[in-house]
Protein backbone atom coordinates (compact mmCIF):
# COMPACT_ATOMS: atom_id res chain seq x y z
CA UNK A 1 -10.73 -24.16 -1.34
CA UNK A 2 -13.97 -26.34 -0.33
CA UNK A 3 -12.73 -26.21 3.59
CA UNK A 4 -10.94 -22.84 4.53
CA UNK A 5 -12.20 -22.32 8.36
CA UNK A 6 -10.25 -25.77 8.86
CA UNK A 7 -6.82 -24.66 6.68
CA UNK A 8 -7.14 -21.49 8.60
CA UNK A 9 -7.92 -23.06 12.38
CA UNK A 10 -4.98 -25.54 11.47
CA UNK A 11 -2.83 -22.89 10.67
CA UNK A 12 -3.34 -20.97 13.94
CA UNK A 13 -4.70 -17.60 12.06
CA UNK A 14 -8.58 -17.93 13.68
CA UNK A 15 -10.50 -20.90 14.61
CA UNK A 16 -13.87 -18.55 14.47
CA UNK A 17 -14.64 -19.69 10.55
CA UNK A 18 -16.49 -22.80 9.62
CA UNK A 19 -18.47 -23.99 6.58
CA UNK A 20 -16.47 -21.85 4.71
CA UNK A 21 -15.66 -21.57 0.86
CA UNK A 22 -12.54 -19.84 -0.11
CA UNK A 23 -11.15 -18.29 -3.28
CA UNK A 24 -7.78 -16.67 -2.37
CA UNK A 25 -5.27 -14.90 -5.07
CA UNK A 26 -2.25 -13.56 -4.53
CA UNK A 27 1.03 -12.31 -6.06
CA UNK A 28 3.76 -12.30 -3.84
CA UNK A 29 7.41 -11.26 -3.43
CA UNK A 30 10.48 -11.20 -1.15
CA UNK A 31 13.82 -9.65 -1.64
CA UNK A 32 15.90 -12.65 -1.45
CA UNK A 33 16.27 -16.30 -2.89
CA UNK A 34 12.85 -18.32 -2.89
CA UNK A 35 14.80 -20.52 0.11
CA UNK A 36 14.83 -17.41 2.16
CA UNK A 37 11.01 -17.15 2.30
CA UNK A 38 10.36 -14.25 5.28
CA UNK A 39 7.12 -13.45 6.36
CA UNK A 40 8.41 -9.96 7.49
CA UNK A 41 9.89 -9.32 3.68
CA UNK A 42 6.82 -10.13 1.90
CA UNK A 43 5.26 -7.31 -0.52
CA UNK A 44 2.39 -7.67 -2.77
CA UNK A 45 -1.08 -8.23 -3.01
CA UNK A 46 -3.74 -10.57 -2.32
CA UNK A 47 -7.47 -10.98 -2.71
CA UNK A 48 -9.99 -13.04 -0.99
CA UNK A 49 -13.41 -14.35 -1.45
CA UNK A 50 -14.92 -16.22 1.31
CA UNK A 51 -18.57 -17.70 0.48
CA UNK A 52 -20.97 -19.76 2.77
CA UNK A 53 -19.66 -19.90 5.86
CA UNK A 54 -20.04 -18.80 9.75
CA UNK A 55 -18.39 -16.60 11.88
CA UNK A 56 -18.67 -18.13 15.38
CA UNK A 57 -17.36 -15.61 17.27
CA UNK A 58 -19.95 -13.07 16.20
CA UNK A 59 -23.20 -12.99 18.27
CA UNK A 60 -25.77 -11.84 15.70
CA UNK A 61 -28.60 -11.01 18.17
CA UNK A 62 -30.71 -8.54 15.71
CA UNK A 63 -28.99 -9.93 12.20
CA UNK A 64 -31.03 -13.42 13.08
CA UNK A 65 -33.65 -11.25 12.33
CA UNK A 66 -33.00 -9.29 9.38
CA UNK A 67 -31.54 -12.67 8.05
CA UNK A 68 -35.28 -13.62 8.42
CA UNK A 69 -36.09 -10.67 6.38
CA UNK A 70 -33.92 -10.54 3.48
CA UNK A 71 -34.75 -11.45 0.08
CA UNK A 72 -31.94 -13.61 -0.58
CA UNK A 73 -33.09 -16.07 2.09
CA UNK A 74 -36.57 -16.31 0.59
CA UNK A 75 -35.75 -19.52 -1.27
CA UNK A 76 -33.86 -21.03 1.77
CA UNK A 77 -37.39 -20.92 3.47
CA UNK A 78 -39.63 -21.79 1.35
CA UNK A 79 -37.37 -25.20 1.71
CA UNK A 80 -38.12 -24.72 5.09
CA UNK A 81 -33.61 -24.10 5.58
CA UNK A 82 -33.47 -22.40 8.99
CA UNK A 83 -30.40 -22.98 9.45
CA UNK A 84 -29.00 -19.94 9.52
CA UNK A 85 -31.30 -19.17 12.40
CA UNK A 86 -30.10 -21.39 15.54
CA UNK A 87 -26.82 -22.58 14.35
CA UNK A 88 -24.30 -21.16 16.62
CA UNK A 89 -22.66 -17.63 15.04
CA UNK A 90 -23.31 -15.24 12.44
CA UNK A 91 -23.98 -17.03 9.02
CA UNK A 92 -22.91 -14.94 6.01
CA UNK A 93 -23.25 -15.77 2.16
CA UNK A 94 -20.29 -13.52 0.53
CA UNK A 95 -17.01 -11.75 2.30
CA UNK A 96 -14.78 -10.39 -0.24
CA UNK A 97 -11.37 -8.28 0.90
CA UNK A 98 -8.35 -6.88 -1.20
CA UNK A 99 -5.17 -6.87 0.78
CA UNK A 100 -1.92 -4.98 0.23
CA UNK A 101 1.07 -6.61 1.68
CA UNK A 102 4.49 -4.30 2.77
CA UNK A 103 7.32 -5.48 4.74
CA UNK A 104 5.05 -8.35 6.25
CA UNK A 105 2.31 -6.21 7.03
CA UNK A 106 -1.41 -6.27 5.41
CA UNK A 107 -3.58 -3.08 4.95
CA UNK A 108 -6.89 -2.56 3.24
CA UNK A 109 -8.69 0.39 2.21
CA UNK A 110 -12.31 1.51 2.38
C-alpha cells in the first residue's frame, strides 16, 4: 500500500501518518454469514509493516539529533537529504506490529 497515512486519515483511524508505506496481513473471522460482517465479532490476527513515513503528532526534540547520528542516515547526507531534520514530526524508516484480534478487540505483546 504506496499511500497508507491517507487510507488511514480517510478512514477516520489517525490522521498523524504521512509518507507512509504499508504492508498489512491479516486472517480474519466472524461467527456469522460473510453479510453479517461485525467489527465487535471479529477474531484473528493481523500483522503490519509500516516503512518510510512520519508521525506528525510526535515532537522528536532530541531524536532530530540522534537521527543526525545514526548510521543508517549516513548515505541520506552525504546526498545532502535533511529532510528528516525540519520536516514537521518524527520521521521513522521501519514500524512493524503483530496484532491479535478477540471479540473486536486488538492486543499485542512485548
Amino acid at each position: 500500500m504506496e499511500r497508507a497515512g491517507e487510507l488511514l486519515k480517510q478512514l477516520g483511524i489517525t490522521k498523524d501518518m504521512t509518507e507512509t508505506s504499508a504492508v498489512i496481513d491479516f486472517a480474519v473471522n466472524w461467527d456469522a454469514a460473510p453479510y453479517q460482517f461485525s467489527l465487535a465479532a471479529l477474531k484473528g490476527q493481523v500483522e503490519v509493516n509500516l516503512s518510510n513515513g512520519r508521525i506528525l503528532s510526535i515532537e522528536p526534540g532530541f531524536g532530530r539529533v540522534l537521527g543526525m547520528l545514526a548510521l543508517a542516515q549516513w548515505i541520506k547526507r552525504a546526498q545532502l537529504d535533511f529532510s528528516d531534520v525540519y520536516k514537521e514530526g518524527l520521521t521513522f524508516n521501519s514500524i512493524k506490529g503483530h496484532f491479535d484480534l478477540l471479540n473486536g478487540i486488538a492486543s499485542t505483546m512485548i
